[in-house]
Structures are given as structure tokens and as C-alpha cells.
C-alpha atoms as a PDB file:
ATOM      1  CA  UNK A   1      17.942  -8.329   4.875  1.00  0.00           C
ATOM      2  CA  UNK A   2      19.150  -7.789   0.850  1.00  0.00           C
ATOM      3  CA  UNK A   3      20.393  -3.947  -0.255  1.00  0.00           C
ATOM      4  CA  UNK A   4      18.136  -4.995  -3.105  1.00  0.00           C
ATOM      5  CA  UNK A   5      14.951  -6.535  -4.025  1.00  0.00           C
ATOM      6  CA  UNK A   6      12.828  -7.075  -7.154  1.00  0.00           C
ATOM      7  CA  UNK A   7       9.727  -6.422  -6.197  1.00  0.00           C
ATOM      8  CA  UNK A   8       6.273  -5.815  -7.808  1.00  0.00           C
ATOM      9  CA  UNK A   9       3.464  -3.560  -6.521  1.00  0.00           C
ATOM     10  CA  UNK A  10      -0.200  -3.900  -6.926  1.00  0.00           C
ATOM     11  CA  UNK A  11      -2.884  -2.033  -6.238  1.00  0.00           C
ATOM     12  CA  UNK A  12      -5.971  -2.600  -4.701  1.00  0.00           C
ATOM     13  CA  UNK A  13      -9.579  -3.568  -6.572  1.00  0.00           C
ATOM     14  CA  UNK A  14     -11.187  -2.800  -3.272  1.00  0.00           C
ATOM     15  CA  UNK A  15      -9.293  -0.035  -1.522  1.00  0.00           C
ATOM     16  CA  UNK A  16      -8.344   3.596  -3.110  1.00  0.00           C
ATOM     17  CA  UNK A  17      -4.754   4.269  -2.837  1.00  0.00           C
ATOM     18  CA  UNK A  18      -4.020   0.860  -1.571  1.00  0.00           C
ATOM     19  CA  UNK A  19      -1.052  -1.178  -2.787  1.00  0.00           C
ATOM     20  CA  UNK A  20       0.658  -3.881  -1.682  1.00  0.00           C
ATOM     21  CA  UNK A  21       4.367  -4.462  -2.097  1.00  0.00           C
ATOM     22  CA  UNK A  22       5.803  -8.196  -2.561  1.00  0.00           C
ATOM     23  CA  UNK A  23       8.435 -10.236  -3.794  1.00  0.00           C
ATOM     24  CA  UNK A  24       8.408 -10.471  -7.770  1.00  0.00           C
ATOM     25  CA  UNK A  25       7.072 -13.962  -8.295  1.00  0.00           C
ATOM     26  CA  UNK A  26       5.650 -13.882  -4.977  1.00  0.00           C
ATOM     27  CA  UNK A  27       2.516 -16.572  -4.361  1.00  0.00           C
ATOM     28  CA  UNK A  28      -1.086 -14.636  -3.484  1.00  0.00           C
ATOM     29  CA  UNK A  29      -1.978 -17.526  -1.812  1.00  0.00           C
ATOM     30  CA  UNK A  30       1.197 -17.934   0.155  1.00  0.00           C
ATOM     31  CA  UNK A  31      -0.068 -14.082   1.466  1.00  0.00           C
ATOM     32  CA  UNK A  32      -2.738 -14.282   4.957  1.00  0.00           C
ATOM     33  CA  UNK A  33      -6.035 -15.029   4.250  1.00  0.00           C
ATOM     34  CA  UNK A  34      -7.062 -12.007   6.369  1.00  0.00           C
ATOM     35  CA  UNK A  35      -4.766  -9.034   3.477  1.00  0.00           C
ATOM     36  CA  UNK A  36      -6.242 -10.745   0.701  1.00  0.00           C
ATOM     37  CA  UNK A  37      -9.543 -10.560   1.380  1.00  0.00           C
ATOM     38  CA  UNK A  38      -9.816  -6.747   2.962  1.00  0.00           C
ATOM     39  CA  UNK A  39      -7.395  -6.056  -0.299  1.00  0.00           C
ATOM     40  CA  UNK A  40      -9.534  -8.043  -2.826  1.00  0.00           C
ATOM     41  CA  UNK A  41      -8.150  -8.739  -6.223  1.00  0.00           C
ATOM     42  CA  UNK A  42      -4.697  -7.774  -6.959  1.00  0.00           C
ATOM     43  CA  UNK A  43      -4.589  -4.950 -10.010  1.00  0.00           C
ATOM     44  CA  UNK A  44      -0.528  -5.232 -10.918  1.00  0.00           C
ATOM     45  CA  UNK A  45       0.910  -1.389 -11.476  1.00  0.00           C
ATOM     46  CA  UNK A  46       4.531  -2.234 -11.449  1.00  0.00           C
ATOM     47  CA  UNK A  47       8.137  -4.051 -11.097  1.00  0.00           C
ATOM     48  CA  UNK A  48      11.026  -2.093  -9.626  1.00  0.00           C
ATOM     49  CA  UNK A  49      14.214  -2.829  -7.920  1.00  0.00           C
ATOM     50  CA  UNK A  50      14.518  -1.465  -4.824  1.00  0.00           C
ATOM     51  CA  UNK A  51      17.178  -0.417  -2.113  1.00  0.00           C
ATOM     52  CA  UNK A  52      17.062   1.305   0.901  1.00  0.00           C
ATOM     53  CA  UNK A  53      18.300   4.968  -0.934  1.00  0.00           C
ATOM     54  CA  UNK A  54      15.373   4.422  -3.393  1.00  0.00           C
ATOM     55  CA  UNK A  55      12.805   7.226  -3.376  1.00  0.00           C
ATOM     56  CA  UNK A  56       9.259   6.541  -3.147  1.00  0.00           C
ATOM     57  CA  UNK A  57       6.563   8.660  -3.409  1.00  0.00           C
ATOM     58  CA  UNK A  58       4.469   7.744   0.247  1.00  0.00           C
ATOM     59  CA  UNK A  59       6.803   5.017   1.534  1.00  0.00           C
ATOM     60  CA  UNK A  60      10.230   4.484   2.942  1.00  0.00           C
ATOM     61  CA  UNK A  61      12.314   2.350   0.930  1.00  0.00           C
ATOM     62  CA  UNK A  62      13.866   0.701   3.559  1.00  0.00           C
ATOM     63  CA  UNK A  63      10.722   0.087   5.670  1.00  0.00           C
ATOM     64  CA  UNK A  64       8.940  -1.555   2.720  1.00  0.00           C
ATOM     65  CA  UNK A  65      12.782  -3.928   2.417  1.00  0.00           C
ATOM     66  CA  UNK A  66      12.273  -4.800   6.353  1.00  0.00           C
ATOM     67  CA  UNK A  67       8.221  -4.937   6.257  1.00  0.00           C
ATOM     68  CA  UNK A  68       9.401  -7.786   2.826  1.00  0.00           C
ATOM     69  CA  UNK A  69      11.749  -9.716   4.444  1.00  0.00           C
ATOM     70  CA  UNK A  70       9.783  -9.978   7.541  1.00  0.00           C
ATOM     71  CA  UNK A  71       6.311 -10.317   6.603  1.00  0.00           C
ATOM     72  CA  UNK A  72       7.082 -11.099   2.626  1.00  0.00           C
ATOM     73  CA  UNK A  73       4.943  -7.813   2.172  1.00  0.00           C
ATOM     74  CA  UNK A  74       4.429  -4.452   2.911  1.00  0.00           C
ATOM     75  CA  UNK A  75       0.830  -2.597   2.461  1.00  0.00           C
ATOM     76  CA  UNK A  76       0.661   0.661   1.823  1.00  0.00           C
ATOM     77  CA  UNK A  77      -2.416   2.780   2.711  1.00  0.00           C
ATOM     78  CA  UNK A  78      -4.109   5.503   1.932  1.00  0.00           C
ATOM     79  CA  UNK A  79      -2.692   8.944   3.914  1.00  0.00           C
ATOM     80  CA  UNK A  80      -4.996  11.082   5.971  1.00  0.00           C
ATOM     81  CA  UNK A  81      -6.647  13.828   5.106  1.00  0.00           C
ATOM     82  CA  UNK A  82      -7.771  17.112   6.854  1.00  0.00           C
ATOM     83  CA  UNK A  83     -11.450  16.838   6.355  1.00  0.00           C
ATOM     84  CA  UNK A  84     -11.174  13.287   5.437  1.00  0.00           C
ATOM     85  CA  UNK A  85     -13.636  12.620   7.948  1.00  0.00           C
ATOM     86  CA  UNK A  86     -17.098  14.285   7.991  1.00  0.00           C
ATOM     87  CA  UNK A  87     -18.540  14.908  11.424  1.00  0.00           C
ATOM     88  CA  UNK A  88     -22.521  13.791  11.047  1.00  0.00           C
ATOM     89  CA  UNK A  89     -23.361  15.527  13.994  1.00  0.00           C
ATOM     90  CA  UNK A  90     -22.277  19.453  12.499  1.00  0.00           C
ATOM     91  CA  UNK A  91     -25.159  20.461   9.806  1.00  0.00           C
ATOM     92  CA  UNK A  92     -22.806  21.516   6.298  1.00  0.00           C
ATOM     93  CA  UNK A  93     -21.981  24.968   5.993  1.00  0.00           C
ATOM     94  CA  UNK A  94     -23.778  26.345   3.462  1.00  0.00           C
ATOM     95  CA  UNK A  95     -21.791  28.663   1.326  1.00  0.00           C
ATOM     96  CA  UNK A  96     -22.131  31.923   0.009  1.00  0.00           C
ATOM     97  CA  UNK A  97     -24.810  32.350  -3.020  1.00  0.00           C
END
């Protein structure tokens, strides 16, 4: 594995808070069949260099070097939430009026 890779990120046209880390120059169609279609069209957000001690704001640097070299990407997806999920079954509170 490099200490340093240019790399661009995308984001998502079909997932919020989806992006998708590659090589710079990297081929979409070199990428499985199966990312790019759950991803959908590739919306380009930036070019960086990055090393492992590179801070990231929802991803380790050095996991998204290994996740590169291995799988020539890394996706990133969207963190959970507390109350992310509704439960169907529960009728809403109603608040007070």
C-alpha cells in the first residue's frame, strides 16, 4: 500500500450522504456493475491527497488507503441515526398544543 494517494471523491445522485472514494483518473466502468448501479451517477465533490494521518470528517484515512488499494474504492455511507428508523407499528406521539 502507498503513504499517499490522489484520490477523488464523488457523491452519490441516488444515495444521501453517499460518496465513493477512488483513484484520480480511475475508470467507472472498470468499478462492479453491482456499486454503480445502487450508487447511480457519479456527482464529483473533490480531489485530495491523502495519507494515513489525514483527517476526514466520517472516515479513516487509512481504511479508505487499504479499502483503495484492495478494492480500487472505498464507499462511504450514510451514519445512523437515533430515530433514523420509524417504528410503523407505535401510533406518533402527538405533542403538546
Amino acid at each position: 500500500m502507498k503513504n499517499r494517494e490522489f484520490v477523488s471523491v464523488f457523491r452519490s445522485s441516488k444515495k444521501n450522504d453517499t460518496y465513493l472514494f477512488v483513484r484520480r483518473g480511475q475508470r467507472w466502468d472498470d468499478l462492479p456493475e453491482s456499486l454503480r448501479g445502487i450508487f447511480g451517477q457519479p456527482i464529483h465533490s473533490m480531489d485530495l491527497i491523502l495519507t494515513p494521518e489525514r483527517k476526514l470528517a466520517r472516515a479513516d484515512a487509512d481504511q479508505v488507503l487499504k479499502a483503495i488499494a484492495d478494492k480500487d474504492f472505498y464507499l462511504q455511507m450514510p451514519e445512523e441515526q437515533d430515530g433514523y428508523v420509524v417504528d410503523f407499528r407505535k401510533k406518533p406521539e402527538q405533542g403538546s398544543r
